[in-house]
ModelCIF file with pLDDT and N, C-alpha, C, O atoms, coordinates in Angstrom:
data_MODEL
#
_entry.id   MODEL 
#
_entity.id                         1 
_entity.type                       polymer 
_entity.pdbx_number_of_molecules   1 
#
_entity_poly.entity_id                      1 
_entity_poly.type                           'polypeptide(L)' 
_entity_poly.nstd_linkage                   no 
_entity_poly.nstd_monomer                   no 
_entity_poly.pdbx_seq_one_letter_code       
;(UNK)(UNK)(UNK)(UNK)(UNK)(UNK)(UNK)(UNK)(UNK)(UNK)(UNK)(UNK)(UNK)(UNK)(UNK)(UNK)
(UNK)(UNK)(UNK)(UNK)(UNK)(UNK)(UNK)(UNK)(UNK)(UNK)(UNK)(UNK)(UNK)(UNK)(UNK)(UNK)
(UNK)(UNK)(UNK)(UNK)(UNK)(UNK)(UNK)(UNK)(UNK)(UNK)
;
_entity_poly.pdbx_seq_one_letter_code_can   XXXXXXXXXXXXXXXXXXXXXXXXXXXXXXXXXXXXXXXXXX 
_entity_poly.pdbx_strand_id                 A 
#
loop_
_entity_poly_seq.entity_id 
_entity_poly_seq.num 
_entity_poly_seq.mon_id 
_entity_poly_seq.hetero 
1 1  UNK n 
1 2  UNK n 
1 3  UNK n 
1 4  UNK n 
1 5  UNK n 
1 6  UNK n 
1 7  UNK n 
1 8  UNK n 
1 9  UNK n 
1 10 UNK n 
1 11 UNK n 
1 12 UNK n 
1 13 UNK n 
1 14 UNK n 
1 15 UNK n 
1 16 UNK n 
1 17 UNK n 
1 18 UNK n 
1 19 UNK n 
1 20 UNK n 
1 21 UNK n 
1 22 UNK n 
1 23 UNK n 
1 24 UNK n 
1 25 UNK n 
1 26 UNK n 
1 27 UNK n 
1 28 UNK n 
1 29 UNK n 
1 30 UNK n 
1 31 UNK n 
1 32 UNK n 
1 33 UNK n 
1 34 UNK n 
1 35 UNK n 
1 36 UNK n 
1 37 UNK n 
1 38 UNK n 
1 39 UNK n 
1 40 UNK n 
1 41 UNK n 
1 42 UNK n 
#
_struct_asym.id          A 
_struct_asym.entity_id   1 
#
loop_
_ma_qa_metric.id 
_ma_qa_metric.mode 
_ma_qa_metric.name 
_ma_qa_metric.software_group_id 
_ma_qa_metric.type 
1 global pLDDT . pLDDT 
2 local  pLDDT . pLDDT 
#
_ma_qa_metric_global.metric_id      1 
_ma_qa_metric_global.metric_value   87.76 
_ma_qa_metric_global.model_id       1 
_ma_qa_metric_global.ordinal_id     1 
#
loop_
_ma_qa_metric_local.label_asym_id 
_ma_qa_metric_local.label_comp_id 
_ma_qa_metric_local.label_seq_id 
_ma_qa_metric_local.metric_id 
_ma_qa_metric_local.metric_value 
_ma_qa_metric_local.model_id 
_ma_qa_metric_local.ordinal_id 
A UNK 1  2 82.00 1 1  
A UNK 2  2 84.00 1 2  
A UNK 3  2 86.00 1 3  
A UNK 4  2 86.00 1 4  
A UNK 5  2 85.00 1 5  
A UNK 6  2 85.00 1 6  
A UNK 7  2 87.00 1 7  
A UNK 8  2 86.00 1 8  
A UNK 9  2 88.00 1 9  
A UNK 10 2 89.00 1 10 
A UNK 11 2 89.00 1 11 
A UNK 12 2 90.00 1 12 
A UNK 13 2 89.00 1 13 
A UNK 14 2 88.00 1 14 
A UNK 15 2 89.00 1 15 
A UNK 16 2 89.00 1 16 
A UNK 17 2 90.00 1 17 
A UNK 18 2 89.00 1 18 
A UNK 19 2 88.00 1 19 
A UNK 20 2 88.00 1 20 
A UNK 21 2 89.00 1 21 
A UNK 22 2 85.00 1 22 
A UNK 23 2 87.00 1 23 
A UNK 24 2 89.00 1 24 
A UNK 25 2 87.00 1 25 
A UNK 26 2 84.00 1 26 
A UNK 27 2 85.00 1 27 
A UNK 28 2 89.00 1 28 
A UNK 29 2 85.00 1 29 
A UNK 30 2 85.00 1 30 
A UNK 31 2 90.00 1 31 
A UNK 32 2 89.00 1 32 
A UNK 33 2 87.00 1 33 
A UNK 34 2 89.00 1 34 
A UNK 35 2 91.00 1 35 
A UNK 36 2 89.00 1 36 
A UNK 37 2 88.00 1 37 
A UNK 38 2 91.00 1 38 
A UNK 39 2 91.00 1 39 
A UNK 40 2 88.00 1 40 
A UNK 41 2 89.00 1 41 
A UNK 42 2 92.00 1 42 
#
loop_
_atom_site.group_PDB 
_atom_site.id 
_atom_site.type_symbol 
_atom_site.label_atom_id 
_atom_site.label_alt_id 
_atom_site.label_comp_id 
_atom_site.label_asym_id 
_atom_site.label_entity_id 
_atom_site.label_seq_id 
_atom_site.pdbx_PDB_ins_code 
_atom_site.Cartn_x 
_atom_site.Cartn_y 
_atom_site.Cartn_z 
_atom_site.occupancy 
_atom_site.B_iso_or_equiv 
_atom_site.pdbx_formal_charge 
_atom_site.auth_seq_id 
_atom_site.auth_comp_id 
_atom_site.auth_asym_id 
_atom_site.auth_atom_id 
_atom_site.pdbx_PDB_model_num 
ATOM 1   N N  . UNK A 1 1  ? 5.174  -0.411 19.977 1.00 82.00 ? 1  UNK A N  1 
ATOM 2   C CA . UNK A 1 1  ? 6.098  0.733  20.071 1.00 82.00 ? 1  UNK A CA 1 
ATOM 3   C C  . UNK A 1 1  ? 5.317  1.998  20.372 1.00 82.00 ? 1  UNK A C  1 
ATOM 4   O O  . UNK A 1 1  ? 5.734  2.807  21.200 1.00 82.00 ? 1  UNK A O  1 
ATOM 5   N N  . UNK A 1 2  ? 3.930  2.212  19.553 1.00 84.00 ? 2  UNK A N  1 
ATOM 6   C CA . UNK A 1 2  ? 3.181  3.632  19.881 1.00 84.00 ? 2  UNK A CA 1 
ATOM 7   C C  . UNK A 1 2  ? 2.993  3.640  21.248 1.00 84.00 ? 2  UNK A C  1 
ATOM 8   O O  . UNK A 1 2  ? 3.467  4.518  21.969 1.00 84.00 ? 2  UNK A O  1 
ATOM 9   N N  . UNK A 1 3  ? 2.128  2.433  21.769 1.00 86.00 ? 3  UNK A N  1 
ATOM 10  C CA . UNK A 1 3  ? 2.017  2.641  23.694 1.00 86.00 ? 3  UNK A CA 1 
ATOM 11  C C  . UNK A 1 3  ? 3.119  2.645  24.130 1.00 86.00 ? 3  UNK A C  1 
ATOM 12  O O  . UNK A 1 3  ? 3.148  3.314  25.164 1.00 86.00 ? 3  UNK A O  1 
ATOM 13  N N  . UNK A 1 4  ? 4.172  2.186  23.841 1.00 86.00 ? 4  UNK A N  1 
ATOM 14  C CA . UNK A 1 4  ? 5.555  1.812  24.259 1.00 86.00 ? 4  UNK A CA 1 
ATOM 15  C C  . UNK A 1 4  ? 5.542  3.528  24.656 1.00 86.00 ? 4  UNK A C  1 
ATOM 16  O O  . UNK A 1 4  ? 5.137  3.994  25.721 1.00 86.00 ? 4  UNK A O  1 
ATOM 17  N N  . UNK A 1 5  ? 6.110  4.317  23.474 1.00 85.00 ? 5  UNK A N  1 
ATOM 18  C CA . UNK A 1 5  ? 5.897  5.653  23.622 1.00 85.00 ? 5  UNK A CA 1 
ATOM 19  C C  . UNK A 1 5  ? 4.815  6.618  24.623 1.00 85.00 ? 5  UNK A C  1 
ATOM 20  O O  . UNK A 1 5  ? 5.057  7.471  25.477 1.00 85.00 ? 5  UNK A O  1 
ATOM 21  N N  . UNK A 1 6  ? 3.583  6.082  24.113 1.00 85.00 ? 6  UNK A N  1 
ATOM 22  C CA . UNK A 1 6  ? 2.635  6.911  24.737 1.00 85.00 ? 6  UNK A CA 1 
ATOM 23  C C  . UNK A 1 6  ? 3.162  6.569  26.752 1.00 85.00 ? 6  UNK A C  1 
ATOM 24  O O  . UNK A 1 6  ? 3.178  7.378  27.680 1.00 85.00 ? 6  UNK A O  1 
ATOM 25  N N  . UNK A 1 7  ? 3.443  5.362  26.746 1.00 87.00 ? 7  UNK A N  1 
ATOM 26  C CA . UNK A 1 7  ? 3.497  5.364  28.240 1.00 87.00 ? 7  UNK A CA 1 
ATOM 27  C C  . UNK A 1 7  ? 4.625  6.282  28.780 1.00 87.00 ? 7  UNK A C  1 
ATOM 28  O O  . UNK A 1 7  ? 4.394  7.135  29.637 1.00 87.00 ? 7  UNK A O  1 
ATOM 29  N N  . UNK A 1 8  ? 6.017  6.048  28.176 1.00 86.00 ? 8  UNK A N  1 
ATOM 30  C CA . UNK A 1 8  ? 6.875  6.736  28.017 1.00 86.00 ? 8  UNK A CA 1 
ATOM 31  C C  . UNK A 1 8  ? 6.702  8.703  28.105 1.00 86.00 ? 8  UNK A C  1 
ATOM 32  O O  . UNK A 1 8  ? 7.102  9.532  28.923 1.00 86.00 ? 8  UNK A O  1 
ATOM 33  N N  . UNK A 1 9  ? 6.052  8.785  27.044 1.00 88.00 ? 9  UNK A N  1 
ATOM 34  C CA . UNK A 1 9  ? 5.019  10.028 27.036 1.00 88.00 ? 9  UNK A CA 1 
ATOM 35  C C  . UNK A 1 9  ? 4.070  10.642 28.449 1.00 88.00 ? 9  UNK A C  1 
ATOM 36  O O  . UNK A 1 9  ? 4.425  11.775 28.774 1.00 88.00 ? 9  UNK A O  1 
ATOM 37  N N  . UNK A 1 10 ? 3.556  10.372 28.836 1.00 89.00 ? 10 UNK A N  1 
ATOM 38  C CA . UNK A 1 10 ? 2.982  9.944  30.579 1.00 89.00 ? 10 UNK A CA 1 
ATOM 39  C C  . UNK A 1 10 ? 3.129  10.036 31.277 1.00 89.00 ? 10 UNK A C  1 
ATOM 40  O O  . UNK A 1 10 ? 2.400  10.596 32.096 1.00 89.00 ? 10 UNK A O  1 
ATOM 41  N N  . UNK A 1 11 ? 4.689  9.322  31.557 1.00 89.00 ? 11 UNK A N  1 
ATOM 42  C CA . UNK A 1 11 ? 5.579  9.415  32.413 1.00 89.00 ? 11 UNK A CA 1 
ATOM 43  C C  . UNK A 1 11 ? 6.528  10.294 32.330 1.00 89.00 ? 11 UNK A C  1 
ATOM 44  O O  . UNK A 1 11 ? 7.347  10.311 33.250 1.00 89.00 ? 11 UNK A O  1 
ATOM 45  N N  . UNK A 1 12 ? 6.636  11.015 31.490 1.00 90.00 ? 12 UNK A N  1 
ATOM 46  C CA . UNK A 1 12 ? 7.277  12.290 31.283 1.00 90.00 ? 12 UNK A CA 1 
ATOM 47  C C  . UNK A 1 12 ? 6.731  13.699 31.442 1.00 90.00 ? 12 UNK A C  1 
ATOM 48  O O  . UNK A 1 12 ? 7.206  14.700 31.979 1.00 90.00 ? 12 UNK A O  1 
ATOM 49  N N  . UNK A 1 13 ? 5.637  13.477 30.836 1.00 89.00 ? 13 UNK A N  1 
ATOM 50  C CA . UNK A 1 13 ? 4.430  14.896 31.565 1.00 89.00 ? 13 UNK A CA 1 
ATOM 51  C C  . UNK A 1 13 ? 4.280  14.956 32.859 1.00 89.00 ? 13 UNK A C  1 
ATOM 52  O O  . UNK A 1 13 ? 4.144  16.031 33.443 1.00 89.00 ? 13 UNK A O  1 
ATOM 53  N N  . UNK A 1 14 ? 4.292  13.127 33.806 1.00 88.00 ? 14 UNK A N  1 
ATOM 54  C CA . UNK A 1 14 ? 4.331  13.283 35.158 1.00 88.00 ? 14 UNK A CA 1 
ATOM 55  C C  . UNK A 1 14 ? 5.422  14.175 35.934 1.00 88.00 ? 14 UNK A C  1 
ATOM 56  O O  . UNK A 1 14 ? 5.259  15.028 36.807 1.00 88.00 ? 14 UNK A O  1 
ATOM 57  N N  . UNK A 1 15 ? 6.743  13.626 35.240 1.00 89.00 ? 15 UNK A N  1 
ATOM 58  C CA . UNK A 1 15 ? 8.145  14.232 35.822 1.00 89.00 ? 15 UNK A CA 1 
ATOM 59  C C  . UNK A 1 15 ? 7.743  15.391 35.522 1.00 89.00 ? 15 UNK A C  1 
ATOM 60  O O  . UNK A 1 15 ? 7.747  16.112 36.520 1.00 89.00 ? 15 UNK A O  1 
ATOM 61  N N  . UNK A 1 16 ? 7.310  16.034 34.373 1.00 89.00 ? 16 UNK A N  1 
ATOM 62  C CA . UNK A 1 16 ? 7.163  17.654 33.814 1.00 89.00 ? 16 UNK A CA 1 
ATOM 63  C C  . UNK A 1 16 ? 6.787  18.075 35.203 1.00 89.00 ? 16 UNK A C  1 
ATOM 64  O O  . UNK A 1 16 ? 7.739  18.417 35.905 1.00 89.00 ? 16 UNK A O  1 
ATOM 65  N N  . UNK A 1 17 ? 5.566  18.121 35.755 1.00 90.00 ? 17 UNK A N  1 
ATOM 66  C CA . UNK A 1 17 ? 4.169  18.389 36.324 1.00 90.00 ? 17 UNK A CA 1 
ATOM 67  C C  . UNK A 1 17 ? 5.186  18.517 37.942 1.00 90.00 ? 17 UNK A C  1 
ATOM 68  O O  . UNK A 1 17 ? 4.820  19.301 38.818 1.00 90.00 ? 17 UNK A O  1 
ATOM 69  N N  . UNK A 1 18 ? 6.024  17.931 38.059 1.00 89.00 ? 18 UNK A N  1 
ATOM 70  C CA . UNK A 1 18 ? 6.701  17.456 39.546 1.00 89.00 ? 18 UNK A CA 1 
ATOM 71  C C  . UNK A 1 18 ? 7.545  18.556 39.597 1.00 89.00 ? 18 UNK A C  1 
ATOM 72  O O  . UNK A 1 18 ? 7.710  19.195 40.636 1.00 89.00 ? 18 UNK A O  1 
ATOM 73  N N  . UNK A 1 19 ? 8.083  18.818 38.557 1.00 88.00 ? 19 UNK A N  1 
ATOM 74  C CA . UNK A 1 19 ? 9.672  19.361 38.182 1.00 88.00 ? 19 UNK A CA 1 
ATOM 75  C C  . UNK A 1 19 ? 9.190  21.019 38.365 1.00 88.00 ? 19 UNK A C  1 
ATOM 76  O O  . UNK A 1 19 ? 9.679  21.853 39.127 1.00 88.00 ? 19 UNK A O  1 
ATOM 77  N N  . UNK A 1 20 ? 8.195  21.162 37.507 1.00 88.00 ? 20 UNK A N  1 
ATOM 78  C CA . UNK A 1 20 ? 7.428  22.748 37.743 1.00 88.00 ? 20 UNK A CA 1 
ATOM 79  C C  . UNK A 1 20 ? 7.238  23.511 38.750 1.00 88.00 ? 20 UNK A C  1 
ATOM 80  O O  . UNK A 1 20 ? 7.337  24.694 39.076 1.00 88.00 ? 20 UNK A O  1 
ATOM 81  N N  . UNK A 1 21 ? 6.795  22.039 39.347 1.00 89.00 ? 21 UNK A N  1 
ATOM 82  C CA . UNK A 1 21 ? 6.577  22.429 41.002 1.00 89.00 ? 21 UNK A CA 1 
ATOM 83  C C  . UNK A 1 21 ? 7.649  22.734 41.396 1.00 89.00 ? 21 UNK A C  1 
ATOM 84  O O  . UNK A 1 21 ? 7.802  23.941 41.203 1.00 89.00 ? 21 UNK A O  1 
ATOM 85  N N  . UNK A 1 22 ? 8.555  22.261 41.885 1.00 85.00 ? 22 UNK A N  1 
ATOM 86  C CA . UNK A 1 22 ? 9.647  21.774 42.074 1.00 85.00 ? 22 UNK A CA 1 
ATOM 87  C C  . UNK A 1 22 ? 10.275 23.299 41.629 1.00 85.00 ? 22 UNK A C  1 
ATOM 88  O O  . UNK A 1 22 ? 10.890 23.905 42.507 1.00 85.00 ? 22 UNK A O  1 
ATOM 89  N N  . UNK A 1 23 ? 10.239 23.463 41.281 1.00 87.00 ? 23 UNK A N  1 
ATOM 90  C CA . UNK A 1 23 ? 10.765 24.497 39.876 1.00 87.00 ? 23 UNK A CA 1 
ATOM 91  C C  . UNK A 1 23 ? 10.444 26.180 41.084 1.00 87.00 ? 23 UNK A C  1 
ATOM 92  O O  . UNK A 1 23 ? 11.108 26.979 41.743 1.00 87.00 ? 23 UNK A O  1 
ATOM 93  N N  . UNK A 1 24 ? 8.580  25.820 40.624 1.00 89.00 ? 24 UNK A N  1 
ATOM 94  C CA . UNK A 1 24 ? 7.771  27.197 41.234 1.00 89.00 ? 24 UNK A CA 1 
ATOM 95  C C  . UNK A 1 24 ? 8.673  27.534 43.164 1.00 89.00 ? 24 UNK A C  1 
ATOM 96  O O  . UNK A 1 24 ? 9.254  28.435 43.769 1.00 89.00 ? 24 UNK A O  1 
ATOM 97  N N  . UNK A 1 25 ? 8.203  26.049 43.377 1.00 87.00 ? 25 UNK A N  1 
ATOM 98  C CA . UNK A 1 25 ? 8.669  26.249 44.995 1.00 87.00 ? 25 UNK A CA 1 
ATOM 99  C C  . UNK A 1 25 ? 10.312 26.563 45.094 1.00 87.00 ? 25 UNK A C  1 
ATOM 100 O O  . UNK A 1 25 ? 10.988 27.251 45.859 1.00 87.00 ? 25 UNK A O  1 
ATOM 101 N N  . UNK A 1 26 ? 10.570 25.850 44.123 1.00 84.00 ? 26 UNK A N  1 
ATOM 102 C CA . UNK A 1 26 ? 12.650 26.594 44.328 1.00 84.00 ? 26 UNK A CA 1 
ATOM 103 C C  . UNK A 1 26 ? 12.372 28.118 44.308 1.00 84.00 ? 26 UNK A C  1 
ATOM 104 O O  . UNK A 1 26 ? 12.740 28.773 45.283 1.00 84.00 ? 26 UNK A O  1 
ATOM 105 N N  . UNK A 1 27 ? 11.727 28.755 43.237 1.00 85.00 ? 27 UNK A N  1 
ATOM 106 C CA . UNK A 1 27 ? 11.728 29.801 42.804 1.00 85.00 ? 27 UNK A CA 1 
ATOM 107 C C  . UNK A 1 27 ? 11.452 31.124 43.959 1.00 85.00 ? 27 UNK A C  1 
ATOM 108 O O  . UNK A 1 27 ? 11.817 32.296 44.045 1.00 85.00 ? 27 UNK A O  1 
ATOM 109 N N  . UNK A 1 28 ? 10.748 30.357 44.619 1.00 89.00 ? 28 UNK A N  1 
ATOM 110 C CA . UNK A 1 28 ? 9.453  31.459 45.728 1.00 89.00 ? 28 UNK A CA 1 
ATOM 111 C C  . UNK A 1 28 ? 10.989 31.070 47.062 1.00 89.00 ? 28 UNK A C  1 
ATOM 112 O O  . UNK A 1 28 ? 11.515 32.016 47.649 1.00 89.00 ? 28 UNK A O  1 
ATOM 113 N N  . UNK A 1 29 ? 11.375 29.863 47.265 1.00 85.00 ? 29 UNK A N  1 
ATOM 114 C CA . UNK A 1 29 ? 12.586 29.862 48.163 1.00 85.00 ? 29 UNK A CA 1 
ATOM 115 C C  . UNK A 1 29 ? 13.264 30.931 48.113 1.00 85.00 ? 29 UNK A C  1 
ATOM 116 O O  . UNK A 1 29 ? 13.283 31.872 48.907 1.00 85.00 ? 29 UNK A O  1 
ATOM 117 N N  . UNK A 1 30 ? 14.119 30.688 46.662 1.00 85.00 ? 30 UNK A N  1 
ATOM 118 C CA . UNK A 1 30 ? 15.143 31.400 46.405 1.00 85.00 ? 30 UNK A CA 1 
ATOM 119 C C  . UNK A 1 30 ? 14.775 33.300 46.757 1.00 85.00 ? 30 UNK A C  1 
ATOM 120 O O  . UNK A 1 30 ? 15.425 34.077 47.456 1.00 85.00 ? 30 UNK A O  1 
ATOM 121 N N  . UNK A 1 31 ? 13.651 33.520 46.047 1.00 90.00 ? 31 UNK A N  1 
ATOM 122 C CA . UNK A 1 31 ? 13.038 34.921 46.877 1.00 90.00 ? 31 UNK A CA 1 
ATOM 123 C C  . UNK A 1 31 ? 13.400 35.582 47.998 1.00 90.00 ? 31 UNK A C  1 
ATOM 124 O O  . UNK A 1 31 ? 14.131 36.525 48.300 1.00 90.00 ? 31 UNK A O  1 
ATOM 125 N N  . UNK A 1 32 ? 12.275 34.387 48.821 1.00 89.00 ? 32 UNK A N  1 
ATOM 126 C CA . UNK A 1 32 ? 12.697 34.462 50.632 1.00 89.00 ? 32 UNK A CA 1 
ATOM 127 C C  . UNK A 1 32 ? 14.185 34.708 50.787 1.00 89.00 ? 32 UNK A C  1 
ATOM 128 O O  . UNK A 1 32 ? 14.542 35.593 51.565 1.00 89.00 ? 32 UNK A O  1 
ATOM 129 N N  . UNK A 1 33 ? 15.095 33.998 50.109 1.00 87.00 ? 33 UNK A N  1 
ATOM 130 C CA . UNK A 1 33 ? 16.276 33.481 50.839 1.00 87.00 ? 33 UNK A CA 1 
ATOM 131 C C  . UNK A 1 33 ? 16.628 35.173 50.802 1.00 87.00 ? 33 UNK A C  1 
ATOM 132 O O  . UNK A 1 33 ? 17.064 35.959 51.643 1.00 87.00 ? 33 UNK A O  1 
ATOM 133 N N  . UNK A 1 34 ? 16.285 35.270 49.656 1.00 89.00 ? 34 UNK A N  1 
ATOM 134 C CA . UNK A 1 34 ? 17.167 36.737 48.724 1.00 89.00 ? 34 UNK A CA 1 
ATOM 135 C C  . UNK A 1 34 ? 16.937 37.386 49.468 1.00 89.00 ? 34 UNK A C  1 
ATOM 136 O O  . UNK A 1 34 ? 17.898 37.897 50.043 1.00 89.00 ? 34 UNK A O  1 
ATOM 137 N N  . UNK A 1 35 ? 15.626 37.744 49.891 1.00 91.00 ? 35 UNK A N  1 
ATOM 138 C CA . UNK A 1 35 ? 15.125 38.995 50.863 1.00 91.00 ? 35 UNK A CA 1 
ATOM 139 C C  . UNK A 1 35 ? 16.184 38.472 52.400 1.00 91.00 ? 35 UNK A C  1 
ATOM 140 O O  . UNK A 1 35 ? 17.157 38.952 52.981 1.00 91.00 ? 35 UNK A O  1 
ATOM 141 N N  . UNK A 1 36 ? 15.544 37.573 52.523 1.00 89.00 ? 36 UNK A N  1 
ATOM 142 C CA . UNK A 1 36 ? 16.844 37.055 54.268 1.00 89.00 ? 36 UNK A CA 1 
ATOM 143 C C  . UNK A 1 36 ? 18.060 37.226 54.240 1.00 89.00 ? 36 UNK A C  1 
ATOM 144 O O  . UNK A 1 36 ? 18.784 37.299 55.232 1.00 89.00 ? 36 UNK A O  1 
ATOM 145 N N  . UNK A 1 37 ? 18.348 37.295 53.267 1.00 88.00 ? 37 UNK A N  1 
ATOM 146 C CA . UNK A 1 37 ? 19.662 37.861 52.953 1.00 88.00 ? 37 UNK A CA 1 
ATOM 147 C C  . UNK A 1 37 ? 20.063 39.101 52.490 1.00 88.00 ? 37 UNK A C  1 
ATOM 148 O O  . UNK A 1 37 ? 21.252 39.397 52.366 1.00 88.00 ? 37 UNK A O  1 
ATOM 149 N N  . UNK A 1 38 ? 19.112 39.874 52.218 1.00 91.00 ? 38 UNK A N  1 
ATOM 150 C CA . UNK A 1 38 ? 19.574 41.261 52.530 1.00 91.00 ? 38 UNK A CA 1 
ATOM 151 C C  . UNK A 1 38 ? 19.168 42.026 53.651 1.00 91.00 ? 38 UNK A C  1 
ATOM 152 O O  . UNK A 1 38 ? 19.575 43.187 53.649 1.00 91.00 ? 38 UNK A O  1 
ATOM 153 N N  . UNK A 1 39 ? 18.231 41.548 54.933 1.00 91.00 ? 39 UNK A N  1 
ATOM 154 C CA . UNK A 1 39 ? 17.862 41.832 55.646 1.00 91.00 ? 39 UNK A CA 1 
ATOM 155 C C  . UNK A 1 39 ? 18.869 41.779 56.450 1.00 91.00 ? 39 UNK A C  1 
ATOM 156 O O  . UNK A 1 39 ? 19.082 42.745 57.183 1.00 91.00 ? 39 UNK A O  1 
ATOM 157 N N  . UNK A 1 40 ? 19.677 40.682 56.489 1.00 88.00 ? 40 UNK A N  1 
ATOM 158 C CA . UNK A 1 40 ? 20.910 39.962 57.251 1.00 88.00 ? 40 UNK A CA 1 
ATOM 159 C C  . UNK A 1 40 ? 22.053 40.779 57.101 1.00 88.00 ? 40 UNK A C  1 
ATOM 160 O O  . UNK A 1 40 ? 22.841 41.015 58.017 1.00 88.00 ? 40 UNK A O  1 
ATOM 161 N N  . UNK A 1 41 ? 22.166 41.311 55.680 1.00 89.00 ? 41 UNK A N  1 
ATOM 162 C CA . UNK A 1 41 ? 23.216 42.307 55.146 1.00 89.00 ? 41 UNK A CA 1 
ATOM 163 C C  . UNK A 1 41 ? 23.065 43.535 56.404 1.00 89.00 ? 41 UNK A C  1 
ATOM 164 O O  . UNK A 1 41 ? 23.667 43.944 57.397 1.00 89.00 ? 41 UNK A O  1 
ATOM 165 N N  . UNK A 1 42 ? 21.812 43.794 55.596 1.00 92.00 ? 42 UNK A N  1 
ATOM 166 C CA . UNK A 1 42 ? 21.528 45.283 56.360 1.00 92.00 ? 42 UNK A CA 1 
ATOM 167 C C  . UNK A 1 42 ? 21.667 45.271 57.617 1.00 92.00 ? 42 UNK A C  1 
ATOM 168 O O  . UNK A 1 42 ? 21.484 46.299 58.268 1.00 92.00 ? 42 UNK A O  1 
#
């Protein structure tokens, strides 16, 4: 059950590690978009 977990564990820091990214790069998108879109406004 502990490795059971620990692998479990692992594989969840992996998803973490993906998701962050995932996360950072949405984040820096959403920026751009924001600015392209008020440029577009204007």
């Amino acid at each position: 059950i502990s490795k059971h977990w620990e692998a479990e564990l692992a594989t969840l820091k992996g998803n973490n590690a993906k998701l962050t990214a995932a996360l950072l790069e949405s984040t820096v998108n959403v920026k751009q978009w924001k600015q392209q879109l008020a440029a577009y406004q204007e």
